[in-house]
C-alpha atoms as a PDB file:
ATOM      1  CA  UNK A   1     136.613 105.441 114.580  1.00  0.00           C
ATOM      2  CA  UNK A   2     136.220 107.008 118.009  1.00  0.00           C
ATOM      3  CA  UNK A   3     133.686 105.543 120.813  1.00  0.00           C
ATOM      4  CA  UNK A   4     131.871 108.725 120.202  1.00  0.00           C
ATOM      5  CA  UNK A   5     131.777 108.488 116.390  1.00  0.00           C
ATOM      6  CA  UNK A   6     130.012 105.067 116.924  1.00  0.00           C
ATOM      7  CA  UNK A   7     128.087 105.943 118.976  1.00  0.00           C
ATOM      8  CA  UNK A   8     126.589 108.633 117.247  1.00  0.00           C
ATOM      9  CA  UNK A   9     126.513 105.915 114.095  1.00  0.00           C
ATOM     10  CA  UNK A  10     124.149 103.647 116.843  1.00  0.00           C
ATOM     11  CA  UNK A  11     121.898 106.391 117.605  1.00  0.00           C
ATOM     12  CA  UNK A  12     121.726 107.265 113.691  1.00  0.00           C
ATOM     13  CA  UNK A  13     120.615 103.698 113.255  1.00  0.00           C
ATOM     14  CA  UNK A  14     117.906 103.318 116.087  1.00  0.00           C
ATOM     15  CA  UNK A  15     116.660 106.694 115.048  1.00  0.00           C
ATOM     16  CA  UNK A  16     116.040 105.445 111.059  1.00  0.00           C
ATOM     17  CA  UNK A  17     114.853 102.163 111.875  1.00  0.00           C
ATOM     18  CA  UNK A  18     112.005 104.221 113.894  1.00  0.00           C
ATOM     19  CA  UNK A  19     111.392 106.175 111.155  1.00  0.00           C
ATOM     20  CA  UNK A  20     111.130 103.708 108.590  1.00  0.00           C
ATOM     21  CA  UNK A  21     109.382 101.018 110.658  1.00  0.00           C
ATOM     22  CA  UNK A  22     107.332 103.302 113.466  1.00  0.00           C
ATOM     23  CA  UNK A  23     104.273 104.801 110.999  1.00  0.00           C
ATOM     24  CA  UNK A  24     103.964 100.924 109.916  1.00  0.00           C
ATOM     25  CA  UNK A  25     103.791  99.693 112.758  1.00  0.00           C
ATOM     26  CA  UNK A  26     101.536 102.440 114.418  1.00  0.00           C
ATOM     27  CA  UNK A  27      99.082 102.121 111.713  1.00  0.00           C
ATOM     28  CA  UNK A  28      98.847  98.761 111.781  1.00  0.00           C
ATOM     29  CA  UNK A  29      98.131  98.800 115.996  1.00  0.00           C
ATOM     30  CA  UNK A  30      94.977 101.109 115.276  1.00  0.00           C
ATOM     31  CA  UNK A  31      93.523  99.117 112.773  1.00  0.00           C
ATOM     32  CA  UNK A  32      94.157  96.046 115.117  1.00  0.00           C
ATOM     33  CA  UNK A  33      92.270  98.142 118.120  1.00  0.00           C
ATOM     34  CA  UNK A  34      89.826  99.162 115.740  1.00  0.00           C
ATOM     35  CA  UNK A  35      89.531  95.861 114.313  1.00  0.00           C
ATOM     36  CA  UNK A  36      89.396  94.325 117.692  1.00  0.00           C
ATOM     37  CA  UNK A  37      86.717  96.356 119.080  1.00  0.00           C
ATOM     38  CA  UNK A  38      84.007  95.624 116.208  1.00  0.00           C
ATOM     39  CA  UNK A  39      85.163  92.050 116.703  1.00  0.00           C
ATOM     40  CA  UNK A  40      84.276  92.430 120.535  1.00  0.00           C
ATOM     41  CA  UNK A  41      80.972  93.900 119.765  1.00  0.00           C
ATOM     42  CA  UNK A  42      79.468  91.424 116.857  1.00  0.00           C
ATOM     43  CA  UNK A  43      81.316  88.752 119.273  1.00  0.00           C
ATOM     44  CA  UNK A  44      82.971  87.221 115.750  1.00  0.00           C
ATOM     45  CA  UNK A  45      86.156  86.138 116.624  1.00  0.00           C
ATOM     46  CA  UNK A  46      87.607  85.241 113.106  1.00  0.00           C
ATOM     47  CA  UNK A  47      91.635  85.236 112.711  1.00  0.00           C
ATOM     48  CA  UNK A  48      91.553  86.572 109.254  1.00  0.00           C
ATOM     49  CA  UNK A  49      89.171  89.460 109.983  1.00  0.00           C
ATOM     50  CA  UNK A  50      92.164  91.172 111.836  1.00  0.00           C
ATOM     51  CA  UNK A  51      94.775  89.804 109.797  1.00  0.00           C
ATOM     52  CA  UNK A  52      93.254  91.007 106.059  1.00  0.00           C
ATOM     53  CA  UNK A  53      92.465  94.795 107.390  1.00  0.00           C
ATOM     54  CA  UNK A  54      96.214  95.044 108.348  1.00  0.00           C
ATOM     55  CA  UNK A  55      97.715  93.754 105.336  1.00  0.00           C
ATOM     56  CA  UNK A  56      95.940  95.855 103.203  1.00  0.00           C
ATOM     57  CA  UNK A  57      96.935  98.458 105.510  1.00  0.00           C
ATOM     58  CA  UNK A  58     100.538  97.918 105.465  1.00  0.00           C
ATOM     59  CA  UNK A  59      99.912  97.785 101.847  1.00  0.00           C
ATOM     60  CA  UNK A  60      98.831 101.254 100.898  1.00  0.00           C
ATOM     61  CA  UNK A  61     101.217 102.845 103.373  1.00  0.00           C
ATOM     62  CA  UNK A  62     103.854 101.095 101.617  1.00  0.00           C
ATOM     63  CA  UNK A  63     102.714 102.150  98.317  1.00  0.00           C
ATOM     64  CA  UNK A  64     102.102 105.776  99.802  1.00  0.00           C
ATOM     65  CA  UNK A  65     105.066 106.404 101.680  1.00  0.00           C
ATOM     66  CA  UNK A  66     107.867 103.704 100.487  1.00  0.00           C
ATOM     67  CA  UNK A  67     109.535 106.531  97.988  1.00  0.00           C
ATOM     68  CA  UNK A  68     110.046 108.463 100.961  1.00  0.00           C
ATOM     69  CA  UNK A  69     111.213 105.561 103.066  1.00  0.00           C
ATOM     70  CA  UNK A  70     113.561 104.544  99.791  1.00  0.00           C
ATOM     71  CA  UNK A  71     115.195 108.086  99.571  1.00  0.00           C
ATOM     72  CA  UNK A  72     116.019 107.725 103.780  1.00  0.00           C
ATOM     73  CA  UNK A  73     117.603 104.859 103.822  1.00  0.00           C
ATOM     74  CA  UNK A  74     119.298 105.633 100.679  1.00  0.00           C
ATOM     75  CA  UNK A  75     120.953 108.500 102.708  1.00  0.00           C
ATOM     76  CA  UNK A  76     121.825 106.781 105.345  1.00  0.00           C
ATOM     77  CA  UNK A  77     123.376 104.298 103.311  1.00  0.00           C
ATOM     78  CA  UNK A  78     125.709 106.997 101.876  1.00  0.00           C
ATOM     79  CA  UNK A  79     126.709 108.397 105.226  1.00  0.00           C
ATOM     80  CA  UNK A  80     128.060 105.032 105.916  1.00  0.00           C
ATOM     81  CA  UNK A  81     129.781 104.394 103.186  1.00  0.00           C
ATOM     82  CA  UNK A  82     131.286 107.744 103.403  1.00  0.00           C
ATOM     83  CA  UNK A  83     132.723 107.162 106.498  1.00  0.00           C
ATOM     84  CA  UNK A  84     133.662 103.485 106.030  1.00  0.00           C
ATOM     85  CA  UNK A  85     135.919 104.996 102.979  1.00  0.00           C
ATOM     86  CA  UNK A  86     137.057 107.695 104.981  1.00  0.00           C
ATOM     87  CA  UNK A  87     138.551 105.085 107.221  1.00  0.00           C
END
């Protein structure tokens, strides 16, 4: 493999592992915010109040979009391969 084929792999891998882990992680920062700011304004400070909300969260995106996610990294998967036997 040339420098340029690898680095093309590298940028193939930073861009899926955005994809698969940015609308996760996104998601979960808002309901922390949100979370946060009804925390700030009843002045309850209670760990599992932000941890609960997030899981679920994380949950039902998972359950929504993992299929999706599945079928992505499934291609990628083959791209490698296919050049790895190429090789």
């Amino acid at each position: 493999m040339t420098n340029g084929e690898i680095s093309d792999l590298v940028y193939k891998v930073f861009v899926s592992a955005l994809q698969l882990g940015g609308p996760l992680l996104i998601i979960s920062m808002a309901v922390g915010i949100v979370i946060a700011i009804l925390q700030a304004a009843t002045q309850i400070h209670e760990q599992t109040l932000t941890f609960v909300p997030k899981l679920v969260t994380i949950g039902v995106v998972l359950i929504l979009t993992g299929q999706n996610m599945l079928v992505s990294l499934q291609e990628f998967f083959r791209e490698i391969f296919a050049l790895v036997a190429a090789n």
